[in-house]
C-alpha atoms as a PDB file:
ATOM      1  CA  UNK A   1     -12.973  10.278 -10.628  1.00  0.00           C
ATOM      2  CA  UNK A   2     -11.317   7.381  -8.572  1.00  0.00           C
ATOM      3  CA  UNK A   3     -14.978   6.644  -7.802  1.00  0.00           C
ATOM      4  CA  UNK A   4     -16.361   6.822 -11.188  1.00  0.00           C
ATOM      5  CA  UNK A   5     -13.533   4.084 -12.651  1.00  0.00           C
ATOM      6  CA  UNK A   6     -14.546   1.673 -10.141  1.00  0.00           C
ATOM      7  CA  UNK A   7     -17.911   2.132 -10.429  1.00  0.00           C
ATOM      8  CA  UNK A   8     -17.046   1.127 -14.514  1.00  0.00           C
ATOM      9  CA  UNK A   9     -14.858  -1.247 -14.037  1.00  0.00           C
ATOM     10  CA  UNK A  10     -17.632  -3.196 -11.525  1.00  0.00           C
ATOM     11  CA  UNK A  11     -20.434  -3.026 -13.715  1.00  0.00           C
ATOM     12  CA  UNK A  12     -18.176  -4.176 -16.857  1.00  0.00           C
ATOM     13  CA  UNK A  13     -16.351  -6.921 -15.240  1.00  0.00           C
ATOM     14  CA  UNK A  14     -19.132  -9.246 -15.665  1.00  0.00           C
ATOM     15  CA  UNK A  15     -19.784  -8.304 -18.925  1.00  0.00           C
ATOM     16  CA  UNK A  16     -15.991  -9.430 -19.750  1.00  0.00           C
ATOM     17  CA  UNK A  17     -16.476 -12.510 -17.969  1.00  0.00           C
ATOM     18  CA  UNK A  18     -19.589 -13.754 -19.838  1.00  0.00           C
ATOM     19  CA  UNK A  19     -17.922 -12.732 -23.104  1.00  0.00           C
ATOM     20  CA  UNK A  20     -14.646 -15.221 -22.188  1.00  0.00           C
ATOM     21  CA  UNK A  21     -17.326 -17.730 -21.090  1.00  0.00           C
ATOM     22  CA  UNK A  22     -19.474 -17.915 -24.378  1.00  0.00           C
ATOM     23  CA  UNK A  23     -16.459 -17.416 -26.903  1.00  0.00           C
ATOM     24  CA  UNK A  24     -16.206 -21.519 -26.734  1.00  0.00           C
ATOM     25  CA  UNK A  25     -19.916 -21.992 -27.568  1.00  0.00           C
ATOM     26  CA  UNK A  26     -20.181 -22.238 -31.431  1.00  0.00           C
ATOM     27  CA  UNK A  27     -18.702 -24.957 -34.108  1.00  0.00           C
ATOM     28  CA  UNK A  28     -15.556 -26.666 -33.623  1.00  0.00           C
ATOM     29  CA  UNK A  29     -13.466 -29.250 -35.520  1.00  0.00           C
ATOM     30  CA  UNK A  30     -11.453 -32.315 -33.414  1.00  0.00           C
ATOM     31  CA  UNK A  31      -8.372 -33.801 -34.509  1.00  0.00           C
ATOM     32  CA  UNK A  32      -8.123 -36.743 -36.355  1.00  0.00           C
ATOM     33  CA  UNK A  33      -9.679 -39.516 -34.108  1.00  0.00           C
ATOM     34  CA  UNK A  34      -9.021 -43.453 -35.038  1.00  0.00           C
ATOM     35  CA  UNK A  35      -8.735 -43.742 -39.043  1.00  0.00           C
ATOM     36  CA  UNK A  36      -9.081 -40.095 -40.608  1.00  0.00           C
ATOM     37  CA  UNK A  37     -12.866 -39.175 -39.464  1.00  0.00           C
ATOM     38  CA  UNK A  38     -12.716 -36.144 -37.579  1.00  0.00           C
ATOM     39  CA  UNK A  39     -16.167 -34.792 -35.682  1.00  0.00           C
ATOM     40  CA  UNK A  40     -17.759 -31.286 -36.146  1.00  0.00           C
ATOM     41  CA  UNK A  41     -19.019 -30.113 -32.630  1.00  0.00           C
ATOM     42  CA  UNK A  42     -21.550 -27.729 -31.767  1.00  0.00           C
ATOM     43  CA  UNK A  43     -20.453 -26.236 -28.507  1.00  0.00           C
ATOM     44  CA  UNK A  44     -23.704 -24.884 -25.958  1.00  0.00           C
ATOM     45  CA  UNK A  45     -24.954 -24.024 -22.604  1.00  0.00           C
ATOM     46  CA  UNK A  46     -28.141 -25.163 -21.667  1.00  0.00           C
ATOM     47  CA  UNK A  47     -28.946 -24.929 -17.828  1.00  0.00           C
ATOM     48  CA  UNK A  48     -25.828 -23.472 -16.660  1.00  0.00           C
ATOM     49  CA  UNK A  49     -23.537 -26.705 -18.087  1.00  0.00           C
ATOM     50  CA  UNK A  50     -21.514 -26.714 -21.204  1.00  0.00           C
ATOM     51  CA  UNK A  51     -22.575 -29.523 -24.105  1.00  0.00           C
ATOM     52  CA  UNK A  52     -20.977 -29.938 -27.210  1.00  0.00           C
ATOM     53  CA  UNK A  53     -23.335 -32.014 -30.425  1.00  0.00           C
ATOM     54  CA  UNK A  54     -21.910 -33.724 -32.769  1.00  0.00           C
ATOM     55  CA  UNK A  55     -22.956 -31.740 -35.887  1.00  0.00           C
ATOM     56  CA  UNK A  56     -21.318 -33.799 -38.455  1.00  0.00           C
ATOM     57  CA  UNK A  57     -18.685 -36.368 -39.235  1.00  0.00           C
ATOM     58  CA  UNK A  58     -15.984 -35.871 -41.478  1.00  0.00           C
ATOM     59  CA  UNK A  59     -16.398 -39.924 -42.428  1.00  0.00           C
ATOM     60  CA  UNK A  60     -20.351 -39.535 -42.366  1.00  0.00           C
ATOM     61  CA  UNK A  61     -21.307 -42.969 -43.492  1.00  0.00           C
ATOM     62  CA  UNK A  62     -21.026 -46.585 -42.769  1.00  0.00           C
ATOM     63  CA  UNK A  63     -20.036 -49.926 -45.185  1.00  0.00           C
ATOM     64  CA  UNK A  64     -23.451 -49.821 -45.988  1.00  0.00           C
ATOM     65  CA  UNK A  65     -23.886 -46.249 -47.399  1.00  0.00           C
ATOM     66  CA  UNK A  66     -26.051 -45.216 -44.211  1.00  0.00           C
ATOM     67  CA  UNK A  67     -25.196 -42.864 -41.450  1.00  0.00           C
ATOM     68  CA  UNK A  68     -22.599 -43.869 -38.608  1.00  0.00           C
ATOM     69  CA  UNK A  69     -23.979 -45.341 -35.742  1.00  0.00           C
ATOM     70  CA  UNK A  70     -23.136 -45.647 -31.941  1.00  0.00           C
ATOM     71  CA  UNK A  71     -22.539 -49.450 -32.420  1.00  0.00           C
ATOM     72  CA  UNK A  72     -19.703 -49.274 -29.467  1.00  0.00           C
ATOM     73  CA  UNK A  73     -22.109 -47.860 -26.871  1.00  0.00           C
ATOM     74  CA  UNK A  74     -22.328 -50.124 -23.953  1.00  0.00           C
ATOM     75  CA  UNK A  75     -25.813 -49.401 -23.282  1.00  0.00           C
ATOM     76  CA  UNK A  76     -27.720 -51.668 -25.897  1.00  0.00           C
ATOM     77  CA  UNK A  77     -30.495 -49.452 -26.640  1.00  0.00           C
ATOM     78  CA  UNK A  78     -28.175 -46.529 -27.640  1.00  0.00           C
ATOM     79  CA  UNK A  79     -26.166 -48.572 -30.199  1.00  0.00           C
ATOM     80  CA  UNK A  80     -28.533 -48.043 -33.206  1.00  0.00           C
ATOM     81  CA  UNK A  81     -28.823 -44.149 -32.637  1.00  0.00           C
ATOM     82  CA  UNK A  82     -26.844 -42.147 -35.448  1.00  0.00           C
ATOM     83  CA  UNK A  83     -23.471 -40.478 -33.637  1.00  0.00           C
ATOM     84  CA  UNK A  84     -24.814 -37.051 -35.673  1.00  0.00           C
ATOM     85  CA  UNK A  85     -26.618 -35.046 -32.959  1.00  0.00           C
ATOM     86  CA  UNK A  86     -25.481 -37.011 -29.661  1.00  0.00           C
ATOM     87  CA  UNK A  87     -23.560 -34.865 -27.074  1.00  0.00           C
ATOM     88  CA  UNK A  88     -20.461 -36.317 -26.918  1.00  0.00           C
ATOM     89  CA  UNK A  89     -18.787 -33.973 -24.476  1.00  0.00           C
ATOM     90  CA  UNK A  90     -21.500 -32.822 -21.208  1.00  0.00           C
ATOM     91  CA  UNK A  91     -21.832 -31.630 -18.003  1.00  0.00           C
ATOM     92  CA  UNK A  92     -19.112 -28.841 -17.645  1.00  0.00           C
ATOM     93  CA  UNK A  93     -19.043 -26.015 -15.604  1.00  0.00           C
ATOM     94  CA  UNK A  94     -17.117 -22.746 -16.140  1.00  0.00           C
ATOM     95  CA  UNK A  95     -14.336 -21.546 -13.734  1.00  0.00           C
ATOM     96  CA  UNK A  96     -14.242 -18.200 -14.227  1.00  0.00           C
ATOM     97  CA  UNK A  97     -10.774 -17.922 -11.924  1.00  0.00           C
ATOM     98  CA  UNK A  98      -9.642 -20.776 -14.029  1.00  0.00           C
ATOM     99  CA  UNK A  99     -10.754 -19.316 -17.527  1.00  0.00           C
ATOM    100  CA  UNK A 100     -11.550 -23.241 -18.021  1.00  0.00           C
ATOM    101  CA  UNK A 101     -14.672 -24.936 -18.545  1.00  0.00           C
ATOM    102  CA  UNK A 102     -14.228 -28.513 -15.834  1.00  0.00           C
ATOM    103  CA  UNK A 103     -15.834 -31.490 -14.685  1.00  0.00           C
ATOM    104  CA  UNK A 104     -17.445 -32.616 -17.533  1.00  0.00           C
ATOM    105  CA  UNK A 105     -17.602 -35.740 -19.490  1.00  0.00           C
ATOM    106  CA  UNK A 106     -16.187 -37.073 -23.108  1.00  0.00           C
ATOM    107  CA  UNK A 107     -17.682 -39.910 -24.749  1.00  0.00           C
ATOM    108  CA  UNK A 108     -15.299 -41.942 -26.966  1.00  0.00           C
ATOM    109  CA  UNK A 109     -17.639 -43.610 -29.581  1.00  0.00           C
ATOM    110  CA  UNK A 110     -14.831 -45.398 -30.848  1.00  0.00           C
ATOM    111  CA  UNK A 111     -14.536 -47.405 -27.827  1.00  0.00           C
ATOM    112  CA  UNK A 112     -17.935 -47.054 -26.203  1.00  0.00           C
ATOM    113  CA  UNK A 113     -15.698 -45.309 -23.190  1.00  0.00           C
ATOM    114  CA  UNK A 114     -16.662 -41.982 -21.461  1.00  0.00           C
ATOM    115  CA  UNK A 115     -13.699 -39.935 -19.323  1.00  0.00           C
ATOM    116  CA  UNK A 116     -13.385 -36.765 -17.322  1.00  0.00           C
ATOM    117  CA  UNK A 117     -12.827 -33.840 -19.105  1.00  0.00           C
ATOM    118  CA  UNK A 118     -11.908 -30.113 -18.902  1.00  0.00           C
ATOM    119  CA  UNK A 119     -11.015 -27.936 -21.426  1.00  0.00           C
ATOM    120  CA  UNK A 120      -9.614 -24.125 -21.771  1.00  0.00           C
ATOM    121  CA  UNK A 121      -9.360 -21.658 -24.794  1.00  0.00           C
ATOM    122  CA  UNK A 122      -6.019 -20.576 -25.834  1.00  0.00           C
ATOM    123  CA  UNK A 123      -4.491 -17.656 -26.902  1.00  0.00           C
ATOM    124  CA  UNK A 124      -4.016 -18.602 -30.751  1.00  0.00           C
ATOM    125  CA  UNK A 125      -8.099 -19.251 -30.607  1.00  0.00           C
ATOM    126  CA  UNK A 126      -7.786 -22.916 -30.782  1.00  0.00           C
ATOM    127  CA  UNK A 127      -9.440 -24.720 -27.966  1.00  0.00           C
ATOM    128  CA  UNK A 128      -7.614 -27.236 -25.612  1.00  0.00           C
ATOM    129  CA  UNK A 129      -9.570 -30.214 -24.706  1.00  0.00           C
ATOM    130  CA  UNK A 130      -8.203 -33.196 -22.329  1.00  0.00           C
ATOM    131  CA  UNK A 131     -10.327 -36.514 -21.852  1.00  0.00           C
ATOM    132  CA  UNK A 132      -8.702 -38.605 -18.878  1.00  0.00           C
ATOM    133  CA  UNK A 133      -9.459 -41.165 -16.282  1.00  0.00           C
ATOM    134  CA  UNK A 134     -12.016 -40.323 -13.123  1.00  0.00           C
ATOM    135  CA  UNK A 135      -9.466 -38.866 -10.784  1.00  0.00           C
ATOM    136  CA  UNK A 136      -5.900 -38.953 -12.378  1.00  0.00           C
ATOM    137  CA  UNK A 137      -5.544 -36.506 -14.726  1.00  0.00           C
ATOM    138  CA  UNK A 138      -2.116 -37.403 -15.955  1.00  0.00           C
ATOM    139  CA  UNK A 139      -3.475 -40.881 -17.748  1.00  0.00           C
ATOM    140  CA  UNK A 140      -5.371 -39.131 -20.721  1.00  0.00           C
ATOM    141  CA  UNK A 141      -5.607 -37.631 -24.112  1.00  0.00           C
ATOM    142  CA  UNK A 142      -5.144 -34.076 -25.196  1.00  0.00           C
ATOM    143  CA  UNK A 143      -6.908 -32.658 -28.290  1.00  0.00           C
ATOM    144  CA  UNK A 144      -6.547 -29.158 -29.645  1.00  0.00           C
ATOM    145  CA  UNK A 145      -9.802 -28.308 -31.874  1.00  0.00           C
ATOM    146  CA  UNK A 146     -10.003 -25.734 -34.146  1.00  0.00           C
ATOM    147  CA  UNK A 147     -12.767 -23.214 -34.884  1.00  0.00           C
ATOM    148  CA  UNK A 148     -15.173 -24.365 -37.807  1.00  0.00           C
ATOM    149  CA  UNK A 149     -16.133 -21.995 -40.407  1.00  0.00           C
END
């Protein structure tokens, strides 16, 4: 019987462990970022890393009526793409010891600035994201996004 337990509890584990992995991907909502827009994410894997899409902007549109564009992006040939379907978070890998998805990247297209990033689900559901400078994870920003229905 011992036997037969272990036996179960070895061929479920990695069920359990994908299922805590993938209960990130789907649609998320940020907090308010600078002014009142707030970004709609599309979290996904795609070849082993985490991504997360902007789906949609809360403040869609510019001065001029047309969609928001990535005007602050220091690469010049970027600037004039719309910010709705960029990955704005990239890269991450999941720890499964950790239960936290880690060394990925946040792009800021408020500023044009991209940071380290990790970010963890909590127990309420919500999910706990912090952007902070290469190396020193004390000097950042802490966002708690909630799931988008």
């Amino acid at each position: 019987m011992k036997r037969f337990f272990y036996f179960l509890t070895v061929m479920l584990l990695p069920i359990f462990s994908m299922a805590a992995k993938e209960y990130a991907f789907g649609r998320w909502i940020t907090e308010t970022s600078s002014g009142s827009n707030r970004i709609i994410v599309d979290i996904y894997e795609k070849n082993n890393k985490v991504y997360g899409k902007i789906y949609q902007l809360t403040e869609r549109f510019d001065d001029k009526g047309e969609l928001k564009k990535d005007v602050n992006n220091p690469d010049k040939s970027k600037q004039s793409r719309n910010l709705e379907g960029i990955d704005f978070v990239s890269g991450f890998t999941y720890n499964e010891s950790k239960d936290m998805y880690e060394k990925g990247k946040i792009y800021d297209p408020s500023t044009g600035n991209t940071y380290d990033c990790y970010m963890f689900l909590q127990e309420n559901g919500t999910l706990k994201v912090r952007g902070h400078l290469p190396g020193v994870t004390l000097i950042g920003k802490t966002q708690v996004w909630k799931r988008y229905k």
